[in-house]
Every structure is written in C-alpha cells, then in structure tokens.
PDB file of N, CA and C in Angstrom:
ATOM      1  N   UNK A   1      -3.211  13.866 -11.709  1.00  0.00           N
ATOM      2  CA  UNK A   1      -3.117  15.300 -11.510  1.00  0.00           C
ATOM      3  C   UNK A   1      -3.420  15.592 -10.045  1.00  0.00           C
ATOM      4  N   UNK A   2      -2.776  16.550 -10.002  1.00  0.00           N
ATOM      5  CA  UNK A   2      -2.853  17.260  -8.570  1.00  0.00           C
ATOM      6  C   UNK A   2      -4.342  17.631  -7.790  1.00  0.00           C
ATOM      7  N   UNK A   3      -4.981  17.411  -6.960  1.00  0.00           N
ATOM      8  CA  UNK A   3      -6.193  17.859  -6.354  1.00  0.00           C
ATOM      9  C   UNK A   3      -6.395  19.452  -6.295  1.00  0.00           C
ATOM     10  N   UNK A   4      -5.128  20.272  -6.448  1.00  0.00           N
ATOM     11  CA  UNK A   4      -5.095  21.829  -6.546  1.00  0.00           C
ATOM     12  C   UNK A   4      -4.547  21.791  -7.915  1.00  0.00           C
ATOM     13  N   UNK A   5      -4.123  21.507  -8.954  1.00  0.00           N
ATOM     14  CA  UNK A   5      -4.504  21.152 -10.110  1.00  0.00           C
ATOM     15  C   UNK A   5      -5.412  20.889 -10.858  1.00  0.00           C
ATOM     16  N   UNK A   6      -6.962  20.678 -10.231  1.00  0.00           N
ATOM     17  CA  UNK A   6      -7.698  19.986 -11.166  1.00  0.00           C
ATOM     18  C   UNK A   6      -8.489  20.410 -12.397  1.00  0.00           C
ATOM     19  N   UNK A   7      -8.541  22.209 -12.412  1.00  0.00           N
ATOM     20  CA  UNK A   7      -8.820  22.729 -13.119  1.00  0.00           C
ATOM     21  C   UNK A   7      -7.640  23.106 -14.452  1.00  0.00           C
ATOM     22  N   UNK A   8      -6.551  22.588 -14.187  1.00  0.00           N
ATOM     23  CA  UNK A   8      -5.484  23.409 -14.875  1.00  0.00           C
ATOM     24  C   UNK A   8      -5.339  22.146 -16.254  1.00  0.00           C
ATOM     25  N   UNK A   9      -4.315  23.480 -17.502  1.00  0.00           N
ATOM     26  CA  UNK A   9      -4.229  22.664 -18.305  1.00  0.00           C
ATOM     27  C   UNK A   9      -2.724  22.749 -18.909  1.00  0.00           C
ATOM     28  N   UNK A  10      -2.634  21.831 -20.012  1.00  0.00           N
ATOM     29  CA  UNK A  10      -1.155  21.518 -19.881  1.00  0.00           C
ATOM     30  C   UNK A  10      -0.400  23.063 -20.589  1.00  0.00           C
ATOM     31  N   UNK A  11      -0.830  23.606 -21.173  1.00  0.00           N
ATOM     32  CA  UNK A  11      -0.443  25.092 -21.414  1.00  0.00           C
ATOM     33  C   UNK A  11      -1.412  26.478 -21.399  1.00  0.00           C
ATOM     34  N   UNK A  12      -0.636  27.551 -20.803  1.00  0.00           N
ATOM     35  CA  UNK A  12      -1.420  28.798 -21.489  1.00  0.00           C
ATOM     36  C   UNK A  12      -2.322  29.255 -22.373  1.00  0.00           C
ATOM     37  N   UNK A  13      -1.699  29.041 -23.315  1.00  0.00           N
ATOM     38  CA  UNK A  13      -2.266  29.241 -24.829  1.00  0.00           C
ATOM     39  C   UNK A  13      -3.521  27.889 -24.784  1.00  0.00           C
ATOM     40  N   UNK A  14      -2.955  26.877 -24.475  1.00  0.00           N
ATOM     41  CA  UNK A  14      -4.426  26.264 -25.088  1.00  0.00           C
ATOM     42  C   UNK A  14      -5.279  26.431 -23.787  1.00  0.00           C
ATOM     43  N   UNK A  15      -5.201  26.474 -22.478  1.00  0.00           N
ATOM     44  CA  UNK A  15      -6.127  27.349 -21.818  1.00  0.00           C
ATOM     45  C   UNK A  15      -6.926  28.596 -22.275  1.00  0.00           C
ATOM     46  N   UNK A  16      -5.933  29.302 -22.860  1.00  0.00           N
ATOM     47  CA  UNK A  16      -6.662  30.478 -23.474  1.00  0.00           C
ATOM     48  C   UNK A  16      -7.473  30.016 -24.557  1.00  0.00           C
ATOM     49  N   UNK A  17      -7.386  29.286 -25.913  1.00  0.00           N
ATOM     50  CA  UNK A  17      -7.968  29.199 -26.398  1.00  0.00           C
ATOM     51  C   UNK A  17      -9.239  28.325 -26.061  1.00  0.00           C
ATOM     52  N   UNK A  18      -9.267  27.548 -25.187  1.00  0.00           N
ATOM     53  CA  UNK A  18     -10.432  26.926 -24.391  1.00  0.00           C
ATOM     54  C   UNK A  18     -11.673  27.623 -23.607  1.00  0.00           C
ATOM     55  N   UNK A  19     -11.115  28.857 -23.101  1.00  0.00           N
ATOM     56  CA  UNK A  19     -11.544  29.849 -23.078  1.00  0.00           C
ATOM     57  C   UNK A  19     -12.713  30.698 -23.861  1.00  0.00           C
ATOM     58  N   UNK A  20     -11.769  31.289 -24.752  1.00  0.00           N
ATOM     59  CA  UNK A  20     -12.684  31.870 -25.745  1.00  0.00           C
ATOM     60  C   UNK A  20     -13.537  31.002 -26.427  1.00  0.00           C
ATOM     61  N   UNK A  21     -13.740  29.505 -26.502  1.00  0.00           N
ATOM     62  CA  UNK A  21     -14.087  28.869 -27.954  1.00  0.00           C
ATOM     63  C   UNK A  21     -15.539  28.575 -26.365  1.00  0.00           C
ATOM     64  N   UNK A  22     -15.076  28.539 -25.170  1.00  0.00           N
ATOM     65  CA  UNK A  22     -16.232  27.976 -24.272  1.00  0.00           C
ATOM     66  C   UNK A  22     -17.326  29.545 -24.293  1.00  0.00           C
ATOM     67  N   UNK A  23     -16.734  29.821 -24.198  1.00  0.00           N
ATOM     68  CA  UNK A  23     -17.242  31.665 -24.192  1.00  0.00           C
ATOM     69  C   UNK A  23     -18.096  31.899 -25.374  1.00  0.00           C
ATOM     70  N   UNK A  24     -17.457  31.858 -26.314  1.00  0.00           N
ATOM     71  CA  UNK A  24     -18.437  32.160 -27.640  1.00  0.00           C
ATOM     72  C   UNK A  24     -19.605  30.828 -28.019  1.00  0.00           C
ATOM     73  N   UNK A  25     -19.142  29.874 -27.312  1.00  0.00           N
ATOM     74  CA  UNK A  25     -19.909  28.667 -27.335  1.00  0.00           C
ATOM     75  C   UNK A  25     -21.415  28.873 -26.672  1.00  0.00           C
ATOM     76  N   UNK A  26     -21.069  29.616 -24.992  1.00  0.00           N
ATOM     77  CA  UNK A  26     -22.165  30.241 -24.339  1.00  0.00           C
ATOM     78  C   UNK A  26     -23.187  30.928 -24.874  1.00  0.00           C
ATOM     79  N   UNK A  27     -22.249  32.509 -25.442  1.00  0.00           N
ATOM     80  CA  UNK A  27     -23.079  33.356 -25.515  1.00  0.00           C
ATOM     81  C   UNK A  27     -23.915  33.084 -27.084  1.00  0.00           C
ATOM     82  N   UNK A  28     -23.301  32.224 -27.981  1.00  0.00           N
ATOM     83  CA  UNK A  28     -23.885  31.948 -28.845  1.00  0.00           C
ATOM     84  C   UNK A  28     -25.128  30.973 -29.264  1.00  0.00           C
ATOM     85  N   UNK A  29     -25.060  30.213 -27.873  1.00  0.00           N
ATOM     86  CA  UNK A  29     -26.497  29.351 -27.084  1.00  0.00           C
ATOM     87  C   UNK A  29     -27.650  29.924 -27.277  1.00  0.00           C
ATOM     88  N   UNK A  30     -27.039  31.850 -26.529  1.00  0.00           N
ATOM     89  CA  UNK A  30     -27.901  31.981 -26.345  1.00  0.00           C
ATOM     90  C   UNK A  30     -28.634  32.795 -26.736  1.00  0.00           C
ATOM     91  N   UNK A  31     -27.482  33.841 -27.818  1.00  0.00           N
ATOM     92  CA  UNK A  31     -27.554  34.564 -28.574  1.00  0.00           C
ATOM     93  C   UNK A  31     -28.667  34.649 -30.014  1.00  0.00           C
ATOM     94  N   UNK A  32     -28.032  33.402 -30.545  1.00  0.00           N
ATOM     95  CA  UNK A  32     -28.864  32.994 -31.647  1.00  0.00           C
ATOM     96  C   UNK A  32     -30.338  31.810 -31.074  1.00  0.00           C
ATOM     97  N   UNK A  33     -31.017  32.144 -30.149  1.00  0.00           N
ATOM     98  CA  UNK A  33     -32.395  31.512 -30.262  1.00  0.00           C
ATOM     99  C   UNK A  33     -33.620  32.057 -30.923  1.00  0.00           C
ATOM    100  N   UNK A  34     -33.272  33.526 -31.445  1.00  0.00           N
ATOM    101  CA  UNK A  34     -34.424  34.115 -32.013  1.00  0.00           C
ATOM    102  C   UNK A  34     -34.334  33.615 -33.299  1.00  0.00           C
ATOM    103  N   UNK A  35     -32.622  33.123 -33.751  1.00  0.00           N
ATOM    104  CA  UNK A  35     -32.958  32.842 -35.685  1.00  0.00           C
ATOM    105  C   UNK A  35     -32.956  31.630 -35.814  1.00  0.00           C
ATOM    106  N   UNK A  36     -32.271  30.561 -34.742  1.00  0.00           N
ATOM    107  CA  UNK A  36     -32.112  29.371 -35.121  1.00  0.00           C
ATOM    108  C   UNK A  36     -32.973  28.400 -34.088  1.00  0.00           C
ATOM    109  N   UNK A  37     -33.908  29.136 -32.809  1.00  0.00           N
ATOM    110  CA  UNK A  37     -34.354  28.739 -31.963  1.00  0.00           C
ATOM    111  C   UNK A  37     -33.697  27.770 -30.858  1.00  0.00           C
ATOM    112  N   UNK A  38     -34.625  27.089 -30.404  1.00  0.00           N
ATOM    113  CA  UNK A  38     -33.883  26.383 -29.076  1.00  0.00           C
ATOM    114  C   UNK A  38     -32.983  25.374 -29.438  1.00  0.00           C
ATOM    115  N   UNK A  39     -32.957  25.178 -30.443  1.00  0.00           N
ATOM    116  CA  UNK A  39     -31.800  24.604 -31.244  1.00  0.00           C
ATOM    117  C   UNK A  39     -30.498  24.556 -30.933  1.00  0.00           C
ATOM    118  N   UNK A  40     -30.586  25.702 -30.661  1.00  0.00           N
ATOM    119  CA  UNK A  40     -29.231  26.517 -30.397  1.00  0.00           C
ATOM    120  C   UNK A  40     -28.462  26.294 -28.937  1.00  0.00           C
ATOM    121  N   UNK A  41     -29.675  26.183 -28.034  1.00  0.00           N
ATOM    122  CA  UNK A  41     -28.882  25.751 -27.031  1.00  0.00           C
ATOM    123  C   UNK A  41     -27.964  24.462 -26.185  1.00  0.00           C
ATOM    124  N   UNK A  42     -28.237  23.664 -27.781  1.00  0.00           N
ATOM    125  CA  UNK A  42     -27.343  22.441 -27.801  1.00  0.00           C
ATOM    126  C   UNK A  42     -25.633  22.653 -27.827  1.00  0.00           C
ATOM    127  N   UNK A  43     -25.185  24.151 -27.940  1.00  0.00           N
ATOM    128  CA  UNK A  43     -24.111  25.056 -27.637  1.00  0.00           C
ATOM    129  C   UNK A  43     -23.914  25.207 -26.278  1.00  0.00           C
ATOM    130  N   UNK A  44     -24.973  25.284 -25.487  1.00  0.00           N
ATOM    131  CA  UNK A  44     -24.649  25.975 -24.071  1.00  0.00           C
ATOM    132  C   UNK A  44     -23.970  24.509 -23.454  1.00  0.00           C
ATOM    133  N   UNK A  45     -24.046  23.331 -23.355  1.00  0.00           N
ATOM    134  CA  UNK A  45     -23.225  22.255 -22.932  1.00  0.00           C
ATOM    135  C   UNK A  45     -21.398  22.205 -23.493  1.00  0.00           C
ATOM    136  N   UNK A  46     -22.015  22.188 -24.817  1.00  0.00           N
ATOM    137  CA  UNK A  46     -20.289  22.194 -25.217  1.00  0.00           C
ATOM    138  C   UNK A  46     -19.366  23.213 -24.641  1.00  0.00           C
ATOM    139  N   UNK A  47     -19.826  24.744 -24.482  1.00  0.00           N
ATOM    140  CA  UNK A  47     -19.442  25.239 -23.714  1.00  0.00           C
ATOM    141  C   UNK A  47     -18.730  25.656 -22.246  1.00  0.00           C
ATOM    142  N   UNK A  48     -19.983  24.733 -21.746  1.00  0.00           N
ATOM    143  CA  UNK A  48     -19.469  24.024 -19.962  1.00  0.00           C
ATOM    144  C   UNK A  48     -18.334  22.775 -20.572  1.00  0.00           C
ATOM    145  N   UNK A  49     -18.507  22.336 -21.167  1.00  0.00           N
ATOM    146  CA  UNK A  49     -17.605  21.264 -21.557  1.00  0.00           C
ATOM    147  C   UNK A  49     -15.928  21.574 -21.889  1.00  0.00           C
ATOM    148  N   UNK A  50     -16.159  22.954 -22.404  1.00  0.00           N
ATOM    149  CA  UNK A  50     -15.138  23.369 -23.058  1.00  0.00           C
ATOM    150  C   UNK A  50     -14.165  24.557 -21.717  1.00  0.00           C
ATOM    151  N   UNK A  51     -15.113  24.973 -20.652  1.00  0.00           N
ATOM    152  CA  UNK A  51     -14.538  26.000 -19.434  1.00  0.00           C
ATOM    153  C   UNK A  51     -14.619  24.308 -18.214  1.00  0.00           C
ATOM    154  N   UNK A  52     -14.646  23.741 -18.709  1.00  0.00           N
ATOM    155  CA  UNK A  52     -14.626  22.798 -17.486  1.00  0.00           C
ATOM    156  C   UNK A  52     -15.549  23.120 -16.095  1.00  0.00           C
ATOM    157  N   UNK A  53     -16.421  23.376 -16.526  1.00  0.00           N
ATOM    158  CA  UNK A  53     -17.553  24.477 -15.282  1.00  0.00           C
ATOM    159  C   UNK A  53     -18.224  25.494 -15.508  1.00  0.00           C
ATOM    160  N   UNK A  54     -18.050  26.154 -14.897  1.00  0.00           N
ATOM    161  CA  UNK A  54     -18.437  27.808 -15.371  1.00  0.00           C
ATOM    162  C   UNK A  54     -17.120  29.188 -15.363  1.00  0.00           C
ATOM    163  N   UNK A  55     -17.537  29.908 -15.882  1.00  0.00           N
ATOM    164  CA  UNK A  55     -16.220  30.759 -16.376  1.00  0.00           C
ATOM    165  C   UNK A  55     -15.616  30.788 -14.926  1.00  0.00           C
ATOM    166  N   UNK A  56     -16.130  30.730 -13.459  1.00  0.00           N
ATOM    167  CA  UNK A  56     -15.256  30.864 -12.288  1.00  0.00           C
ATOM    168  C   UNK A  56     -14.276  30.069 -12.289  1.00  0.00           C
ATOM    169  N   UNK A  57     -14.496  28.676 -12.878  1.00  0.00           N
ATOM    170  CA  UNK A  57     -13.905  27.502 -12.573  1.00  0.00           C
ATOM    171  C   UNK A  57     -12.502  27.341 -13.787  1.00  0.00           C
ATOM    172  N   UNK A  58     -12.814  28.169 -15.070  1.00  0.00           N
ATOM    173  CA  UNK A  58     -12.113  28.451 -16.285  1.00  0.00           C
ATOM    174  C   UNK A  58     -10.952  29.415 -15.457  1.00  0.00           C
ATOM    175  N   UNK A  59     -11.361  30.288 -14.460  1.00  0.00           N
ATOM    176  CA  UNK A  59     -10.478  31.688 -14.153  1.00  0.00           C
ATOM    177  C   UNK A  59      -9.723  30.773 -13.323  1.00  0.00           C
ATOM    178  N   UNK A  60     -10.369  29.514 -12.175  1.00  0.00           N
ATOM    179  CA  UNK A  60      -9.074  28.819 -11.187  1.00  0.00           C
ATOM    180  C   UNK A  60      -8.182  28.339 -12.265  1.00  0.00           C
ATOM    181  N   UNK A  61      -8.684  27.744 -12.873  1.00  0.00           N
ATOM    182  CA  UNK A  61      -7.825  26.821 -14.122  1.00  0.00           C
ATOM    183  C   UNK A  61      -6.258  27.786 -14.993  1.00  0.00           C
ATOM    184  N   UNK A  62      -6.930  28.896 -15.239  1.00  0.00           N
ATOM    185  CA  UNK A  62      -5.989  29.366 -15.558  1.00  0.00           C
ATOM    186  C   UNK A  62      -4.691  29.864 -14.726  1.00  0.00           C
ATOM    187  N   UNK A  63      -5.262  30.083 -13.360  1.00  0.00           N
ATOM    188  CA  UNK A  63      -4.216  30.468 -12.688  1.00  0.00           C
ATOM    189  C   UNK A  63      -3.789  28.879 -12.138  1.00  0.00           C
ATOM    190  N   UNK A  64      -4.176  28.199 -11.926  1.00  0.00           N
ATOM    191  CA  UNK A  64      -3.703  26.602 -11.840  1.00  0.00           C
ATOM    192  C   UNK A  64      -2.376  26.525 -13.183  1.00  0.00           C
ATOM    193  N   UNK A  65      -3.142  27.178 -14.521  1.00  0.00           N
ATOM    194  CA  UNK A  65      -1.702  25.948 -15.304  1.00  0.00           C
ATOM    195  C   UNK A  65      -0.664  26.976 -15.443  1.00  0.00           C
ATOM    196  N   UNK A  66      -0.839  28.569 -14.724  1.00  0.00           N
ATOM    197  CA  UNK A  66      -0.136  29.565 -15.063  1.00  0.00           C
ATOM    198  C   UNK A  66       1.036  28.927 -13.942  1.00  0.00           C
ATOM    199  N   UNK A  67       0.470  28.348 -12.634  1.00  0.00           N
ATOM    200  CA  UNK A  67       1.424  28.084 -11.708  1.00  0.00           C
ATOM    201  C   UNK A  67       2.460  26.634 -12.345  1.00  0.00           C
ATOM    202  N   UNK A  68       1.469  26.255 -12.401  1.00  0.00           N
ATOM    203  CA  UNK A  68       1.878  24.296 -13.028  1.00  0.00           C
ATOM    204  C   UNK A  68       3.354  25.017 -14.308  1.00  0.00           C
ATOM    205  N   UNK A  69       3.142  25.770 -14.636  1.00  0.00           N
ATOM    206  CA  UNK A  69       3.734  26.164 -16.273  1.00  0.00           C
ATOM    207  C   UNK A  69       4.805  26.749 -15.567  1.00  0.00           C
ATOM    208  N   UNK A  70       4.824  27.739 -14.482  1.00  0.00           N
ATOM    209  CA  UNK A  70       6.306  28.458 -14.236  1.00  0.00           C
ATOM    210  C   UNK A  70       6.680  27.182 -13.313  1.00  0.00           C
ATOM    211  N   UNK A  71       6.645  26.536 -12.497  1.00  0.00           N
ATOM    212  CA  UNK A  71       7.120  25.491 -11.887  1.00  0.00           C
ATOM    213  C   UNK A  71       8.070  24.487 -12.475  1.00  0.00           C
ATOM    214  N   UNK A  72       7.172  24.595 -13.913  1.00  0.00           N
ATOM    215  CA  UNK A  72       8.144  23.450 -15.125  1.00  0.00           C
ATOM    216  C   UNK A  72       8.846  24.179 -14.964  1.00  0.00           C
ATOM    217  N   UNK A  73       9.076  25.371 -15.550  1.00  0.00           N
ATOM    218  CA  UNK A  73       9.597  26.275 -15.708  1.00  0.00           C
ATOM    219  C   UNK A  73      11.433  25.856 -14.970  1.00  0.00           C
ATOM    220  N   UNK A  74      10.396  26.807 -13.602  1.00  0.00           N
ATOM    221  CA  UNK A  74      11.324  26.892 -12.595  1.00  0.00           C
ATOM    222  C   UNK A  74      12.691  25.437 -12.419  1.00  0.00           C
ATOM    223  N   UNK A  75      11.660  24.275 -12.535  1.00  0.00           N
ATOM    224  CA  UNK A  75      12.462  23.379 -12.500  1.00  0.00           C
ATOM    225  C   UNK A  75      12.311  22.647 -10.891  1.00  0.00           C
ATOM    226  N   UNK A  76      12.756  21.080 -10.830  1.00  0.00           N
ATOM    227  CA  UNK A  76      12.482  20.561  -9.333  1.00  0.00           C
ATOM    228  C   UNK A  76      13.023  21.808  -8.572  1.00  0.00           C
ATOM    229  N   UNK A  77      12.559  21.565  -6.894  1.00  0.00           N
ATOM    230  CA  UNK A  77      13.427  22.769  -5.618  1.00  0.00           C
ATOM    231  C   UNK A  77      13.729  21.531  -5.172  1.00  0.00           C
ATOM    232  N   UNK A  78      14.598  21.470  -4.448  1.00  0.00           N
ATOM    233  CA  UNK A  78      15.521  20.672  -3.320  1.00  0.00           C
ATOM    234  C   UNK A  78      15.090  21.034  -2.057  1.00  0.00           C
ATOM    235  N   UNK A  79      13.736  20.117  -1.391  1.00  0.00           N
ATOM    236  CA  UNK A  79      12.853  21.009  -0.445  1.00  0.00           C
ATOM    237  C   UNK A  79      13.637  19.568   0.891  1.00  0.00           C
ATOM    238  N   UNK A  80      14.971  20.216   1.100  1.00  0.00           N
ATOM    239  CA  UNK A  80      15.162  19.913   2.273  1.00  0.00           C
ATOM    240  C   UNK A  80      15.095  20.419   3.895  1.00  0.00           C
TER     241      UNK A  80
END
C-alpha cells in the first residue's frame, strides 16, 4: 500500500462500518464503568484497533479510500 494510503480501506462502506463499531467500542469503554467497572475498558483497545488510531486518523482514512475508490473508479490516466 501506498505511504498516502496508509490509513485507507478497501471500500466505503466497510470504512464506514469500522467506524461506527470503533466509536461505539470507545464510548462504551467508557460509558459502562459504573455497571460493569474497569472491566470495561478492555473495549477502549479494540476500538483503537478498529479506527486504526484515533478518530483523526479514522477521518484521513476515509478520505484516503474515498480517493483510492474513485481512482478505481476513474480507471488508469495515461500520465504522459
């Protein structure tokens, strides 16, 4: 993969859903420590695991596979 690629993934949709599942992964770390205690924050890793970083690094990513995705798209250019 590309070095300006490195956050990106092979589609939209499962970017997006990587997203939300890292997101609810977070806030649910940290959400539930009053019922299930520190227990809980065995969530806050899978999370980073799941945004590849922190949500900044989730937001390059997405615009990484949004580019990577219209490019397929687009198809080779003839960069003579």
């Amino acid at each position: 993969m590309d070095p300006d690629t490195m956050f990106a993934s092979s589609s939209v949709p499962r970017h997006l859903v990587r997203g939300v599942l890292g997101l609810a992964a977070l806030v649910l770390a940290f959400a539930l420590i009053p019922v299930w205690g520190p227990l809980m924050l065995l969530l806050a890793p899978v999370g980073v695991v799941l945004l590849r970083g922190c949500p900044t690094c989730w937001a390059l990513g997405l615009v990484q596979t949004r580019a990577v995705c219209r490019a397929r798209a687009v198809g080779p250019t003839d960069a003579r």
